[in-house]
C-alpha atoms as a PDB file:
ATOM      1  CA  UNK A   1       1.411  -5.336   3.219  1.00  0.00           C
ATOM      2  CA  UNK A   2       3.252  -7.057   0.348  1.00  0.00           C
ATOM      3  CA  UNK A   3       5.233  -5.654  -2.462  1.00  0.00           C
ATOM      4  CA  UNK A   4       5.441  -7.557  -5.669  1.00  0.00           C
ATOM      5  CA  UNK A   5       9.307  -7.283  -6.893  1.00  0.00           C
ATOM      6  CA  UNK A   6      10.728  -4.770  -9.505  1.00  0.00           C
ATOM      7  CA  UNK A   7       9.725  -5.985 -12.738  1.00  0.00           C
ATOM      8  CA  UNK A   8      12.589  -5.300 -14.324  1.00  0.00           C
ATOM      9  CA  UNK A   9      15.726  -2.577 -14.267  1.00  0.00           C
ATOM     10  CA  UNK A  10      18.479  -1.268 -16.173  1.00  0.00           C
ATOM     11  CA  UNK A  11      21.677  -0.858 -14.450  1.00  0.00           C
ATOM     12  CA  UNK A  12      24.215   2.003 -15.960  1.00  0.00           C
ATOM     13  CA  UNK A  13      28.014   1.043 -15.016  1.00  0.00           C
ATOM     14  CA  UNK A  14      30.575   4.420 -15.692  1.00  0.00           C
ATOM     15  CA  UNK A  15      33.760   4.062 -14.375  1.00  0.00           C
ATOM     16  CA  UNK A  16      35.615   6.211 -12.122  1.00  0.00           C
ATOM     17  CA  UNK A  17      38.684   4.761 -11.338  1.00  0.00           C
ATOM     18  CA  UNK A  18      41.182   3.412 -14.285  1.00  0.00           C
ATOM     19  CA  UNK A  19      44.021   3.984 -15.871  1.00  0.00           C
ATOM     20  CA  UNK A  20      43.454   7.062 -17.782  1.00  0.00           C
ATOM     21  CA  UNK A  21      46.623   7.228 -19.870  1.00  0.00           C
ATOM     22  CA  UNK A  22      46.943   3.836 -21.011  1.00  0.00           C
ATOM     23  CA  UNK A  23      46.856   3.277 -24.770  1.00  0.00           C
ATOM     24  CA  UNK A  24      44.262   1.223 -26.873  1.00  0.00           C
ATOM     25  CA  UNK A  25      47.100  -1.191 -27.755  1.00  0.00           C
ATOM     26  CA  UNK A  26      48.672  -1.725 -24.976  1.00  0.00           C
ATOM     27  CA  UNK A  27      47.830  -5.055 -22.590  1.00  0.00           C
ATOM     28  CA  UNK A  28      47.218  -5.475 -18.874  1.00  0.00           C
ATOM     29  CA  UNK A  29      47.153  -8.586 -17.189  1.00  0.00           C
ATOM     30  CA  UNK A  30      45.107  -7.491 -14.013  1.00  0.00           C
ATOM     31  CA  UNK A  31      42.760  -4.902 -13.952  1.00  0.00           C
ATOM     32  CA  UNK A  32      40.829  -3.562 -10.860  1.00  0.00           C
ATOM     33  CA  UNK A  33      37.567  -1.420 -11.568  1.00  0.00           C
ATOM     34  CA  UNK A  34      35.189   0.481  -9.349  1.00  0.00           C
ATOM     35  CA  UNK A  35      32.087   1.590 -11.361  1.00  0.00           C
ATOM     36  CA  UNK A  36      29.241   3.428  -9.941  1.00  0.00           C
ATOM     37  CA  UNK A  37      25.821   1.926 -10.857  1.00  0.00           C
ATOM     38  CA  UNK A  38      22.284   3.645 -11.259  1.00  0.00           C
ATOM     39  CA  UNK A  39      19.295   1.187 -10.912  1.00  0.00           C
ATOM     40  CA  UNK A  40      16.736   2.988 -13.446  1.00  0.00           C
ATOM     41  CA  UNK A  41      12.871   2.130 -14.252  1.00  0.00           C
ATOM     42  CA  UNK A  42      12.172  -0.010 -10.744  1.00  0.00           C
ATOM     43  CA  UNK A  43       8.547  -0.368 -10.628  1.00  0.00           C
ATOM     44  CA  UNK A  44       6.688  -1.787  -7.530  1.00  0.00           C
ATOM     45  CA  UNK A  45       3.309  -2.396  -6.541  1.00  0.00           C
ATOM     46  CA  UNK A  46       2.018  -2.633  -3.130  1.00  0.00           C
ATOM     47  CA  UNK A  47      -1.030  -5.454  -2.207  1.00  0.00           C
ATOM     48  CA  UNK A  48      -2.851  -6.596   0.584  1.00  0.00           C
ATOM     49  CA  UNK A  49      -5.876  -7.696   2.401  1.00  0.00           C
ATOM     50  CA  UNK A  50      -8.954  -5.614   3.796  1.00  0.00           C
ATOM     51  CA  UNK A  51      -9.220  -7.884   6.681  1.00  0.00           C
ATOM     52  CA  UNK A  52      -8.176  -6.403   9.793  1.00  0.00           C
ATOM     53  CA  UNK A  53      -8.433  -2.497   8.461  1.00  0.00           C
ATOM     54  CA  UNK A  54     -10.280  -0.488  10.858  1.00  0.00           C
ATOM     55  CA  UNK A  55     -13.068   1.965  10.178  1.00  0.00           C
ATOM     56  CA  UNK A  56     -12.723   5.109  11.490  1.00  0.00           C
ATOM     57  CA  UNK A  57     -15.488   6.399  13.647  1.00  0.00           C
ATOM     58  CA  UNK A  58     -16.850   9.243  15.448  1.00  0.00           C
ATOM     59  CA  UNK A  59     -15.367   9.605  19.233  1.00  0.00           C
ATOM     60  CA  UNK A  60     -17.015   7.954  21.672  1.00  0.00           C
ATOM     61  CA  UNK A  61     -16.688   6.277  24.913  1.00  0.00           C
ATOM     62  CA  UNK A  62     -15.199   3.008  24.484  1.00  0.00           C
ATOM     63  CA  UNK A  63     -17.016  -0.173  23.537  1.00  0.00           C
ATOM     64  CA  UNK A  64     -19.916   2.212  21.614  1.00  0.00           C
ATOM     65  CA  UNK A  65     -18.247   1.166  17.943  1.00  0.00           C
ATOM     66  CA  UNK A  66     -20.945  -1.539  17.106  1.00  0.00           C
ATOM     67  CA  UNK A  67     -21.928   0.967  14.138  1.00  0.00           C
ATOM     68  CA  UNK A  68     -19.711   3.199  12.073  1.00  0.00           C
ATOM     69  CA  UNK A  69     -22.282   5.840  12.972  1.00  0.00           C
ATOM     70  CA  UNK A  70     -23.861   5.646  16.483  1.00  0.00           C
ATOM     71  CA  UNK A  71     -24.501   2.308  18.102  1.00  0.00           C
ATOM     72  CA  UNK A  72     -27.314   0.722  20.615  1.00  0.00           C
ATOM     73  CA  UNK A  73     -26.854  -1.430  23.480  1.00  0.00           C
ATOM     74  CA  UNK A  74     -28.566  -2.916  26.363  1.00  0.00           C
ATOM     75  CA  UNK A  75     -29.932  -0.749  28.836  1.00  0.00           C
ATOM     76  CA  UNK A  76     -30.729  -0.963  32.269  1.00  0.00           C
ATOM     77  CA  UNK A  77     -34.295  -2.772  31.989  1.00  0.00           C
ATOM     78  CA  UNK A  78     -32.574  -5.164  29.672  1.00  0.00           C
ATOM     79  CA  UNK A  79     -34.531  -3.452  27.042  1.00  0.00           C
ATOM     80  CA  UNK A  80     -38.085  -4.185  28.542  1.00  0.00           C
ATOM     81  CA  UNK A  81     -40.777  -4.138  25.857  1.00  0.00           C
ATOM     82  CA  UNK A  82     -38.163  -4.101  23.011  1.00  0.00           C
ATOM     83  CA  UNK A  83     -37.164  -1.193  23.522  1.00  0.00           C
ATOM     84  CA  UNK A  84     -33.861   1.146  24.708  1.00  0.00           C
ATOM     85  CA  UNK A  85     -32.720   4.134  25.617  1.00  0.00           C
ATOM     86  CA  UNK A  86     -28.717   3.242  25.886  1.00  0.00           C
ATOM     87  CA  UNK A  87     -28.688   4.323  22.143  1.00  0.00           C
ATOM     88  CA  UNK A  88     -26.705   7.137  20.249  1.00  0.00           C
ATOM     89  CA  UNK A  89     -25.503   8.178  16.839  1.00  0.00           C
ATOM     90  CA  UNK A  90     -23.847  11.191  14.895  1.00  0.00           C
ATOM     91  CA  UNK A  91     -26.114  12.338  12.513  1.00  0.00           C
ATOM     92  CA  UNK A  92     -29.961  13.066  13.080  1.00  0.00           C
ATOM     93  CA  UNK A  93     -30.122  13.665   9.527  1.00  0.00           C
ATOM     94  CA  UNK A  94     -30.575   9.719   9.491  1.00  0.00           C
ATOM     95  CA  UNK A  95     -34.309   9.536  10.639  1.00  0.00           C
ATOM     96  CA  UNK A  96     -36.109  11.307   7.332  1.00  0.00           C
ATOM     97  CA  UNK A  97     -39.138   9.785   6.391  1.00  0.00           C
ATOM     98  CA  UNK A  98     -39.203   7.454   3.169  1.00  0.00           C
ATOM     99  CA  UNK A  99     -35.325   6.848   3.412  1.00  0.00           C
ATOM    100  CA  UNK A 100     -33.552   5.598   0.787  1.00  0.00           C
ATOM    101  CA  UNK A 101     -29.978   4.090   1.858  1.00  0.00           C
ATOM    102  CA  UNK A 102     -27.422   2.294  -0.772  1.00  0.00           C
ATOM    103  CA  UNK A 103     -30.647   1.180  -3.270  1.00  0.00           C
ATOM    104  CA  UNK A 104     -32.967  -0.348  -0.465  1.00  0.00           C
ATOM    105  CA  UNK A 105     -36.206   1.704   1.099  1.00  0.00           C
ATOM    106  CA  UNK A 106     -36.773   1.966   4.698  1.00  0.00           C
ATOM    107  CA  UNK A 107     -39.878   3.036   5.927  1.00  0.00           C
ATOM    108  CA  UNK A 108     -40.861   6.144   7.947  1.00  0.00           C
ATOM    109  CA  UNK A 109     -40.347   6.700  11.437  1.00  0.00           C
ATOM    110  CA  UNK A 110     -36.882   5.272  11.844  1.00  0.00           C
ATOM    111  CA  UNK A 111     -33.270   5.854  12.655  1.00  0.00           C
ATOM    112  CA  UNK A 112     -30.666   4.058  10.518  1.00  0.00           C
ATOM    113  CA  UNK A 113     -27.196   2.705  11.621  1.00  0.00           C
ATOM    114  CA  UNK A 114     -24.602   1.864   9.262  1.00  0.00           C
ATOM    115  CA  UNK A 115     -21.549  -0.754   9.681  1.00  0.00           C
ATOM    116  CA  UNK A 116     -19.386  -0.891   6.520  1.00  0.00           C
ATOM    117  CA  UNK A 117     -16.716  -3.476   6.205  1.00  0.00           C
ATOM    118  CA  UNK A 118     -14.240  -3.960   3.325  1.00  0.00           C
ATOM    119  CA  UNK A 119     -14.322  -6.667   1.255  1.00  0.00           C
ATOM    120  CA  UNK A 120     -11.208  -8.099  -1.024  1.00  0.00           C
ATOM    121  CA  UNK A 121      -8.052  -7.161  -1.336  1.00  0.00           C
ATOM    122  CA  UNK A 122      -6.528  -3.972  -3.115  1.00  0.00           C
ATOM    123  CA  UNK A 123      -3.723  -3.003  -4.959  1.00  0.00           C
ATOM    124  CA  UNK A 124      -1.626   0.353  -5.534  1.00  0.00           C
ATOM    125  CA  UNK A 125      -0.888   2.156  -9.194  1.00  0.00           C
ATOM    126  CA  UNK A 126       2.046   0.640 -10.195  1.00  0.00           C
ATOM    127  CA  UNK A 127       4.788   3.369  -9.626  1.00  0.00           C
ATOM    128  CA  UNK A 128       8.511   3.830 -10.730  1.00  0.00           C
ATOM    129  CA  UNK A 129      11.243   5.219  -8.108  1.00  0.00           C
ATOM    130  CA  UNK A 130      13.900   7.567  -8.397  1.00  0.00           C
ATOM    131  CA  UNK A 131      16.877   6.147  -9.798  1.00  0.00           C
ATOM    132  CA  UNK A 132      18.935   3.707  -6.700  1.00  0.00           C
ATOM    133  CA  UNK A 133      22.856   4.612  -6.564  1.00  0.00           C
ATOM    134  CA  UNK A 134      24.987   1.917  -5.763  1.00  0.00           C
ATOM    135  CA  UNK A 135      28.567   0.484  -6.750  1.00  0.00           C
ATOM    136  CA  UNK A 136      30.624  -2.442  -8.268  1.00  0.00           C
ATOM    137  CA  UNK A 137      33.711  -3.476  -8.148  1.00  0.00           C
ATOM    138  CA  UNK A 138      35.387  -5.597 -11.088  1.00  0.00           C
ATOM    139  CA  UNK A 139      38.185  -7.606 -11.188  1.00  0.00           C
ATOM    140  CA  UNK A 140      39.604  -8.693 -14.823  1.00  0.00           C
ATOM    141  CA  UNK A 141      42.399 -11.016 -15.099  1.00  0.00           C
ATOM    142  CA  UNK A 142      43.786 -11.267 -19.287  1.00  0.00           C
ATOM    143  CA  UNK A 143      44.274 -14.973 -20.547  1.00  0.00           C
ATOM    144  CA  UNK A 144      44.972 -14.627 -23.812  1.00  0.00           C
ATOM    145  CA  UNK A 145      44.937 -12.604 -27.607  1.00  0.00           C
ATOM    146  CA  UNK A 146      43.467 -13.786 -30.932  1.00  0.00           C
ATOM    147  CA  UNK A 147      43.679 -12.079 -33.834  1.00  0.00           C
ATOM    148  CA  UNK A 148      43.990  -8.810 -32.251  1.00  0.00           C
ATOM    149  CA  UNK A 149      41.336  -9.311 -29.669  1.00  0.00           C
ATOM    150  CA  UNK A 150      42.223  -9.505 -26.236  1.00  0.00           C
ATOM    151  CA  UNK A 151      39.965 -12.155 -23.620  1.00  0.00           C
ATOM    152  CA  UNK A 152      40.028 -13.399 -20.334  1.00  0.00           C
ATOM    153  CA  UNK A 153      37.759 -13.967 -17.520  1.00  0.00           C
ATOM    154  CA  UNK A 154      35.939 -11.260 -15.039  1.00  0.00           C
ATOM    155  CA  UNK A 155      34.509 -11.613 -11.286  1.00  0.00           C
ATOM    156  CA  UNK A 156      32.645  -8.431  -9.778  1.00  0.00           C
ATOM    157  CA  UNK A 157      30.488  -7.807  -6.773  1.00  0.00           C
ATOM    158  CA  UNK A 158      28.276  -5.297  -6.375  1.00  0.00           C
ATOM    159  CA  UNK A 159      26.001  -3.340  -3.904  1.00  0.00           C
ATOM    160  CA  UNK A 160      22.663  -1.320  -4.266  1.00  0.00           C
ATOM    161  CA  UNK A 161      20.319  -0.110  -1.722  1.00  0.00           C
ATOM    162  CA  UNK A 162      16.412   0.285  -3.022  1.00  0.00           C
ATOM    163  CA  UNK A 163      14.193   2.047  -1.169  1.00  0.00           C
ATOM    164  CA  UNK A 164      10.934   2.723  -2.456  1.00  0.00           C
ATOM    165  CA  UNK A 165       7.876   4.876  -0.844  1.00  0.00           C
ATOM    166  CA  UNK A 166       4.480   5.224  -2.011  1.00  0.00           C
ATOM    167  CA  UNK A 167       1.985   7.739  -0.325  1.00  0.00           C
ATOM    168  CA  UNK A 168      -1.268   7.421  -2.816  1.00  0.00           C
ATOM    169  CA  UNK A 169      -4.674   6.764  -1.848  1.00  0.00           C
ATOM    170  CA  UNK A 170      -6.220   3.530  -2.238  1.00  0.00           C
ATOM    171  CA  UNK A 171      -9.879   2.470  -2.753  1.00  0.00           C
ATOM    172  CA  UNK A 172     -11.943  -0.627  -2.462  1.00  0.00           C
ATOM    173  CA  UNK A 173     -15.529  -2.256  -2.446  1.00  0.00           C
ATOM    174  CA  UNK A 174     -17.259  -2.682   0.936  1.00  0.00           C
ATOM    175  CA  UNK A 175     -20.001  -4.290   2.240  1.00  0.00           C
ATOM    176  CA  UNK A 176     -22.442  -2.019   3.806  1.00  0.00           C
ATOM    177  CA  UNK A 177     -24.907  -3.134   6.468  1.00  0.00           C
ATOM    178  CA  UNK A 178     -27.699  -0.867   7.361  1.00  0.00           C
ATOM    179  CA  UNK A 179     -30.382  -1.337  10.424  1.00  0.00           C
ATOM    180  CA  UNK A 180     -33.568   0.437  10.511  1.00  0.00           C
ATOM    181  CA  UNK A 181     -34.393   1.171  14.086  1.00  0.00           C
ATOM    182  CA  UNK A 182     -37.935   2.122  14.736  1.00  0.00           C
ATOM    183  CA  UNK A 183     -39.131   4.973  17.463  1.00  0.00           C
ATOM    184  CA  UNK A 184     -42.675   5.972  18.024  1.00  0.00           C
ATOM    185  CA  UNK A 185     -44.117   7.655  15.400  1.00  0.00           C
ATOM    186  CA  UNK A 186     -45.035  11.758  16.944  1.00  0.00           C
ATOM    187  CA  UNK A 187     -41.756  11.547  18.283  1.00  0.00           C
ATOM    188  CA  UNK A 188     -38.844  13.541  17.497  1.00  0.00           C
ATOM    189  CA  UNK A 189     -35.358  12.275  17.963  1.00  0.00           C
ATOM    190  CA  UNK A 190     -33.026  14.023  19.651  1.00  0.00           C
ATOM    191  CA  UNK A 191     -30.476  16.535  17.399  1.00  0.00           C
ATOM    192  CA  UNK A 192     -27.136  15.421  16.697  1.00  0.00           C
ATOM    193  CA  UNK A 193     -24.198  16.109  14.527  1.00  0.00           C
ATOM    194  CA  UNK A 194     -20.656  14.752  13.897  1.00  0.00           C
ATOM    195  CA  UNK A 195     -19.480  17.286  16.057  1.00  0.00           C
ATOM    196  CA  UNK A 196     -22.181  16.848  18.803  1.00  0.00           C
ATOM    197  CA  UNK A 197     -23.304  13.358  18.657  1.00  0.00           C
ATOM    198  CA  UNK A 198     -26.468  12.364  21.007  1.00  0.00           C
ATOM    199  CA  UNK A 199     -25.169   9.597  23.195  1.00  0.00           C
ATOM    200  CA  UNK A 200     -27.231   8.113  25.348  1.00  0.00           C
ATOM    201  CA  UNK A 201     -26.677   6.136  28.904  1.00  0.00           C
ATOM    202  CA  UNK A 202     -27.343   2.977  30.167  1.00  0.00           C
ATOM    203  CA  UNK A 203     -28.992   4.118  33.629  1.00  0.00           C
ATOM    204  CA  UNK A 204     -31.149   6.886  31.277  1.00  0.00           C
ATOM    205  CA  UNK A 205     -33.747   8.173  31.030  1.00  0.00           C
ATOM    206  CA  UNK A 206     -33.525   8.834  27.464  1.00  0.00           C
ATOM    207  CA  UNK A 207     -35.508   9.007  23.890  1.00  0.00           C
ATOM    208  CA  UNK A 208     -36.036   5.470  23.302  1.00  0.00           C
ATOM    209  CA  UNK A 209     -35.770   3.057  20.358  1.00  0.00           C
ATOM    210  CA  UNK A 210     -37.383   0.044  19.209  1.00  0.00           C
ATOM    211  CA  UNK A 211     -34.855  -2.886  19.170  1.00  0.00           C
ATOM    212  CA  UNK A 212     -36.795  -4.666  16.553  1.00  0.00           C
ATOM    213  CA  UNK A 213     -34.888  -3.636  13.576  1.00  0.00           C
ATOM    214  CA  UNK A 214     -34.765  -4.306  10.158  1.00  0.00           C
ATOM    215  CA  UNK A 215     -31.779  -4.676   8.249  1.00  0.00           C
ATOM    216  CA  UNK A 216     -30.246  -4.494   4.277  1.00  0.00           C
ATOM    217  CA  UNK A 217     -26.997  -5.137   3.024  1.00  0.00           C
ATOM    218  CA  UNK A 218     -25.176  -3.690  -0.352  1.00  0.00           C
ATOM    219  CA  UNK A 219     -22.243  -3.779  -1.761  1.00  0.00           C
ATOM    220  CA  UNK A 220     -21.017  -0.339  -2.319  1.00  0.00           C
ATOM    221  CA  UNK A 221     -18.251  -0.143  -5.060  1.00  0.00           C
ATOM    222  CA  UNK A 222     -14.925   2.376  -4.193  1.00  0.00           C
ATOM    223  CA  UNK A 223     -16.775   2.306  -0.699  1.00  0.00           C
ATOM    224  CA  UNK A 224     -13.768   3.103   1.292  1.00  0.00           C
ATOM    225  CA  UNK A 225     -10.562   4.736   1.223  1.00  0.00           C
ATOM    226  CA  UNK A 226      -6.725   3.780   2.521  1.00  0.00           C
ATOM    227  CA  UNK A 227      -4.795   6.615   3.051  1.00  0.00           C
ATOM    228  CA  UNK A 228      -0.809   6.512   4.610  1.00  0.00           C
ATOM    229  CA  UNK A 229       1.974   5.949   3.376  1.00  0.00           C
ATOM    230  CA  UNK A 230       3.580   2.474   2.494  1.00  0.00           C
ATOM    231  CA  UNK A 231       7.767   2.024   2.173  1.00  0.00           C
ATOM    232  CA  UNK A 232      10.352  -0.803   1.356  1.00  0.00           C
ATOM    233  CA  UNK A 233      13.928  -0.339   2.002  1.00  0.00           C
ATOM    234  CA  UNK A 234      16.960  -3.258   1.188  1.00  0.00           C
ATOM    235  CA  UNK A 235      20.212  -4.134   0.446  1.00  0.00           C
ATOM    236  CA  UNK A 236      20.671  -5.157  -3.045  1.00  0.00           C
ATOM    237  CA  UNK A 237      24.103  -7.685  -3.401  1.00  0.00           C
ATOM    238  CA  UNK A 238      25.339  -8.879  -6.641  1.00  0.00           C
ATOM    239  CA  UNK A 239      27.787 -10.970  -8.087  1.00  0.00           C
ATOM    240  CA  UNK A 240      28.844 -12.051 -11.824  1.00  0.00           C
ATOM    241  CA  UNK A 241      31.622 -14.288 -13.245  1.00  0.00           C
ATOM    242  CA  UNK A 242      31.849 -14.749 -16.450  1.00  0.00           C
ATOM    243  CA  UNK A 243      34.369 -14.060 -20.007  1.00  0.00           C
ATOM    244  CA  UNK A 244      35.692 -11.118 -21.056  1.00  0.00           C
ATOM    245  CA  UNK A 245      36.757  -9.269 -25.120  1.00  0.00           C
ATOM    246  CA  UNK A 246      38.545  -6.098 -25.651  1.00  0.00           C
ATOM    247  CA  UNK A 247      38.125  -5.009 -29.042  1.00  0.00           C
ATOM    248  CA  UNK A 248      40.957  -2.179 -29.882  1.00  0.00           C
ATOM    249  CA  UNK A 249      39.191  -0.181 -32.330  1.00  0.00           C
ATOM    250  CA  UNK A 250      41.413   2.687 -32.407  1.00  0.00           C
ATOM    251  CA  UNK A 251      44.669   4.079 -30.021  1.00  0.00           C
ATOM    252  CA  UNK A 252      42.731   5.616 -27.709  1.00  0.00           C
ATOM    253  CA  UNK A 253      39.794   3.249 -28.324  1.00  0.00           C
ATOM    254  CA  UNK A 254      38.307  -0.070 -27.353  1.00  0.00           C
ATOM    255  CA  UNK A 255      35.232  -1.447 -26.867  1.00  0.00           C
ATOM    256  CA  UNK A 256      34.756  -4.163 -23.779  1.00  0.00           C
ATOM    257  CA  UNK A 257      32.404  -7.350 -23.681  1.00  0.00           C
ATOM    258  CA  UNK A 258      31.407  -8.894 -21.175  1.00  0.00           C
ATOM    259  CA  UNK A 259      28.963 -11.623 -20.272  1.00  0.00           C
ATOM    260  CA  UNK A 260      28.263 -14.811 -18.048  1.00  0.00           C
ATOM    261  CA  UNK A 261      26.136 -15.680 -14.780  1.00  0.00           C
ATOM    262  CA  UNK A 262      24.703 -12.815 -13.043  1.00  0.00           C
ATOM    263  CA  UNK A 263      23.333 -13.366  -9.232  1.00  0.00           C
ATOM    264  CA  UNK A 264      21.430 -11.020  -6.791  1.00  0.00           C
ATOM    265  CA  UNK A 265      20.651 -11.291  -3.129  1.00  0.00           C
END
């Protein structure tokens, strides 16, 4: 899976570590800052494709997933008279007469098997993450006052670590294939359910099934479901160089500008 970037963030510098008694007025002509930094309002989406994502199925023996519901196969005869008995499925609620399956009709007197893939791609909610400490240190070297304002020039590097986790569930179109497989009409099936599914053997004997099916497709809109959990985790670096002004507003007062290039890794 992919994650589109944060679209944008707001980074809150307080400083920890200065010299607490010096005066408004006064001027320094190197100054060494650590600041901790909060990365607020990071938003992420995750993408990706529907190829590849498996459908989960009833247990079975292995090599028996050719439907998401039951499957039929080759039996020993090599289905003489087009028909076979190496058949099974989960549900033998799937044989009603007059069945109606995702908008098409199927007739009577059949058993229908279902094999749904997705189709697409899909896309989480967008979702914010809890705010990302990190730190920065500044170094600010003094050039120069004008008229009362102080200036000079400022290199810091800085350090964040994001990590971002997102556990909602996701849904999708799919395309759903359905085959009607015929069985002599007088006949009854044998039971099944998702808990006891009929499965049937190559050697047999066993209820058998026409292999002469007919078959409808449909697309079936929020027809499946990813559930888990998807996570990024990195290293944030930063780096900015660029002018300072210290505005003394009062003694115990002054207000700081900075600005210039601003670079993250």
């Amino acid at each position: 899976m992919k994650t589109t970037h944060l679209t944008w963030s707001v980074l809150v510098a307080v400083a920890f570590l200065a010299p607490a008694t010096m005066r408004a007025e006064e001027t320094v002509t190197n100054r060494l800052t650590i600041s901790a930094r909060l990365g607020l309002n990071i938003s992420a989406k995750f993408t990706g494709s529907t190829a590849g994502l498996p459908v989960p199925i009833t247990p079975r023996p292995t090599g028996y997933d050719y439907y998401d519901d039951g499957y039929v196969r080759t039996d020993i005869s090599d289905n003489y008279g087009g028909q076979t008995w190496y058949w099974g499925y989960d549900n033998s609620a799937t044989y009603p007469a007059g069945q109606v399956s995702d908008g098409a009709s199927f007739p009577a007197n059949t058993i229908l098997m279902s094999r749904t893939t997705p189709t697409g791609d899909f896309t989480s909610p967008s979702f914010d993450s809890d705010p990302q400490p990190g730190f920065e240190l500044a170094y600010d070297r003094h050039l120069g006052k004008a008229s009362g304002v102080n200036y000079g020039v400022e290199v810091a590097g800085n350090f964040m670590q994001i990590s971002l986790r997102n556990s909602s569930t996701l849904v999708g179109n799919a395309t759903r294939v359905t085959d009607a497989y015929p069985f002599t009409p007088g006949t009854t099936p044998p039971g099944a359910t998702p808990e006891n599914p009929y499965q049937g053997s190559f050697e047999g004997p066993g209820f058998t099934i026409g292999t002469n099916f007919t078959s409808s497709s449909a697309v079936v809109a929020n027809g499946f479901t990813v559930t888990g959990t998807r996570q990024i985790e990195a290293d944030l670096w930063g780096a900015r160089l660029g002018p300072y002004l210290d505005f003394p507003v009062t003694e115990n007062l002054n207000v700081w500008v900075s600005g210039g290039l601003a670079v993250g890794l």
